[in-house]
C-alpha atoms as a PDB file:
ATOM      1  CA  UNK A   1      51.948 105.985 247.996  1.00  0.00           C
ATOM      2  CA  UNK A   2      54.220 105.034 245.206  1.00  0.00           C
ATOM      3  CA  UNK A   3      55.220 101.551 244.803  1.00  0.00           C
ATOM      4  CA  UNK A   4      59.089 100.661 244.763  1.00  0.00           C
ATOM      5  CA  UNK A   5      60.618  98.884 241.450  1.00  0.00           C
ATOM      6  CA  UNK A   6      61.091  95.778 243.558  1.00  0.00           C
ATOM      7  CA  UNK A   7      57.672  95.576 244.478  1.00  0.00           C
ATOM      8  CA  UNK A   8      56.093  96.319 240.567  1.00  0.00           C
ATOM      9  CA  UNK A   9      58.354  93.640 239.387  1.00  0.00           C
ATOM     10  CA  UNK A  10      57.027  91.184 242.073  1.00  0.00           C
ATOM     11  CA  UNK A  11      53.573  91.937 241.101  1.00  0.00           C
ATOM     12  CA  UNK A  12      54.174  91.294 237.434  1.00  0.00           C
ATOM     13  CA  UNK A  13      55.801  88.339 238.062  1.00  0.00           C
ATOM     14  CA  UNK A  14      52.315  87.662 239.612  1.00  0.00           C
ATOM     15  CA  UNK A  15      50.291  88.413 236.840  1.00  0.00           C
ATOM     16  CA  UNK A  16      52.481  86.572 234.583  1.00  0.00           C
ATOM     17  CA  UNK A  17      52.364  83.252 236.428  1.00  0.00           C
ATOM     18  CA  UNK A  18      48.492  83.904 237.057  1.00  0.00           C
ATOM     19  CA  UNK A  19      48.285  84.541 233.367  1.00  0.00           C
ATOM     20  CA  UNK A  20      50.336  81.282 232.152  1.00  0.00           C
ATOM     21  CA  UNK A  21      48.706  78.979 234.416  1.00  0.00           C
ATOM     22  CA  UNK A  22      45.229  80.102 233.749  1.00  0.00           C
ATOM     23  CA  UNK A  23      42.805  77.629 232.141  1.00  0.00           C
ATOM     24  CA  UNK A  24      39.305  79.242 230.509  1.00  0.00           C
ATOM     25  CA  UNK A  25      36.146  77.822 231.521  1.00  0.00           C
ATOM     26  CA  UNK A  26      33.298  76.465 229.438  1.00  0.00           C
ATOM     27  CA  UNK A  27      31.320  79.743 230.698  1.00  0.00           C
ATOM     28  CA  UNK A  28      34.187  82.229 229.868  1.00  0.00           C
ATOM     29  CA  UNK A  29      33.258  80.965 226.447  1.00  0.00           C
ATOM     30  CA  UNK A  30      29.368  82.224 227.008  1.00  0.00           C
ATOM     31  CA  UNK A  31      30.171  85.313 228.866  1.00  0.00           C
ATOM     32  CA  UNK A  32      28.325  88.333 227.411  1.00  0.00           C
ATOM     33  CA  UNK A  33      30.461  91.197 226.023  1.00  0.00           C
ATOM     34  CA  UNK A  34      29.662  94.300 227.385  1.00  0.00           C
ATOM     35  CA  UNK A  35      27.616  96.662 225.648  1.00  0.00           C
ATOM     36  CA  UNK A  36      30.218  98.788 224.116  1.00  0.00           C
ATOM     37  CA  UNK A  37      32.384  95.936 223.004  1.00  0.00           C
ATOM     38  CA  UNK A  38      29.555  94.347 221.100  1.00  0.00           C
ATOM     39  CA  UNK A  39      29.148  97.274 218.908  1.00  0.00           C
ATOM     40  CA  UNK A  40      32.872  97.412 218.432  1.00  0.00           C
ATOM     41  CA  UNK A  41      32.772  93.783 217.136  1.00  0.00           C
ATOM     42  CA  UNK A  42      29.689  94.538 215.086  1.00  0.00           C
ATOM     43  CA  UNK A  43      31.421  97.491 213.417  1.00  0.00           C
ATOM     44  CA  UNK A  44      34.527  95.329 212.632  1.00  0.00           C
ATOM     45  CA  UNK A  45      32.349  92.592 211.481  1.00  0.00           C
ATOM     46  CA  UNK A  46      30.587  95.036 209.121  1.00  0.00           C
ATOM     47  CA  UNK A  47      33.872  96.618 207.566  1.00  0.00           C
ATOM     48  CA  UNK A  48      35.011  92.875 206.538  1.00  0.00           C
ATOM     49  CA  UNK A  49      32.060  91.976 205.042  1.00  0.00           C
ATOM     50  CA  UNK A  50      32.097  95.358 203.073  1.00  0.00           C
ATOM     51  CA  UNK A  51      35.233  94.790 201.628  1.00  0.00           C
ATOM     52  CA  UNK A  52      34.845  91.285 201.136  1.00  0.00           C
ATOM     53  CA  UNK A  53      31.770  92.136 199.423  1.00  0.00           C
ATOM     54  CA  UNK A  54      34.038  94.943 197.523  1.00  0.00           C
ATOM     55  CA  UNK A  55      36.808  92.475 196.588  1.00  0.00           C
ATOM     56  CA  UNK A  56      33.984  90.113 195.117  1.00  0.00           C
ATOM     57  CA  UNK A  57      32.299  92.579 192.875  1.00  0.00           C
ATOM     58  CA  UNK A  58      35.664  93.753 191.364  1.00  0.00           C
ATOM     59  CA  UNK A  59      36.209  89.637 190.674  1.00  0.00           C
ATOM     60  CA  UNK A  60      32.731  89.637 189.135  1.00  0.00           C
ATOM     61  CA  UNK A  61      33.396  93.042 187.093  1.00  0.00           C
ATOM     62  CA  UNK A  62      36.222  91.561 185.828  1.00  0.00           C
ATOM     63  CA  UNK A  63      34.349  88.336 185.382  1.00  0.00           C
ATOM     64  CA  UNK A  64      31.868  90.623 182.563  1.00  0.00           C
ATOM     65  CA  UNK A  65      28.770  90.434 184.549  1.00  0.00           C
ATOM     66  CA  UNK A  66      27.176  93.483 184.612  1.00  0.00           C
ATOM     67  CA  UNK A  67      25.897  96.166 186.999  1.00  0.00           C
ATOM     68  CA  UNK A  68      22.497  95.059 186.730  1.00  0.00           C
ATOM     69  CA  UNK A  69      23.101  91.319 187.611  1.00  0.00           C
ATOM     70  CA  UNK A  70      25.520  92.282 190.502  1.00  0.00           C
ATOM     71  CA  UNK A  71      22.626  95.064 192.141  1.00  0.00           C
ATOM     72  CA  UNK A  72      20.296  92.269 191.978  1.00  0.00           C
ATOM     73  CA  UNK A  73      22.750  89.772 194.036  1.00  0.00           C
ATOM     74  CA  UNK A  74      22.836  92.503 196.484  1.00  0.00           C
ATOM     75  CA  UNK A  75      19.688  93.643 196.641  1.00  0.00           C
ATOM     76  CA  UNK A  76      19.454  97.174 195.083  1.00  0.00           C
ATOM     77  CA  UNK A  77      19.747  98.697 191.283  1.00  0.00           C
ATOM     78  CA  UNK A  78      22.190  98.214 188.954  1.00  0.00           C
ATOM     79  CA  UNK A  79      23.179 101.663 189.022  1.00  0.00           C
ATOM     80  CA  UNK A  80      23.076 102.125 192.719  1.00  0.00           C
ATOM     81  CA  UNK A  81      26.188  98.934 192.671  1.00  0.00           C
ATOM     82  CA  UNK A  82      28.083 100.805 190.138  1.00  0.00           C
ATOM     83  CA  UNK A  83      27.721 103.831 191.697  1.00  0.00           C
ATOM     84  CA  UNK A  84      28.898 102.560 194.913  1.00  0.00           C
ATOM     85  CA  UNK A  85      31.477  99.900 193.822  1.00  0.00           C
ATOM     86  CA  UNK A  86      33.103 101.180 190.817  1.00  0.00           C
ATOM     87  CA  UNK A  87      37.044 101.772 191.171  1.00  0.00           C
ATOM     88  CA  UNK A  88      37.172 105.546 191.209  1.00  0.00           C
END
């Protein structure tokens, strides 16, 4: 059964006082994301590193340190940072 406009507004209005008067718990905090979620976040988490980690070697590049000291702060060869990090 479809619901009328008067009674979809009155249930927003609902949600919206449910969701201005609510007030998170300490456990909310500690709740476990679900499965999918977490790998989201990880993935997310991983791209901002990378390009953080991007941004920095361009600084260092410009800096003069070379290929060889910057594989060795990231654990691999010189060559294998240049290849991967070098501006195209």
């Amino acid at each position: 059964m479809r619901r009328s406009l008067t009674d979809l507004i009155a249930h927003a209005d609902e949600l919206a006082d449910a969701f201005e008067s609510y007030s998170p718990m300490s456990e909310d905090f500690d709740a476990a994301l679900p499965p999918l979620m977490a790998v989201k976040l990880a993935a997310f988490r991983r791209a901002a590193a990378e390009k953080e980690l991007a941004e920095a070697i361009a600084e260092a590049r410009e800096a003069h340190l070379s290929w060889r000291e910057l594989g060795e702060a990231i654990g691999t060869t010189g060559e294998a940072a240049r290849q991967r990090y070098a501006a195209s």
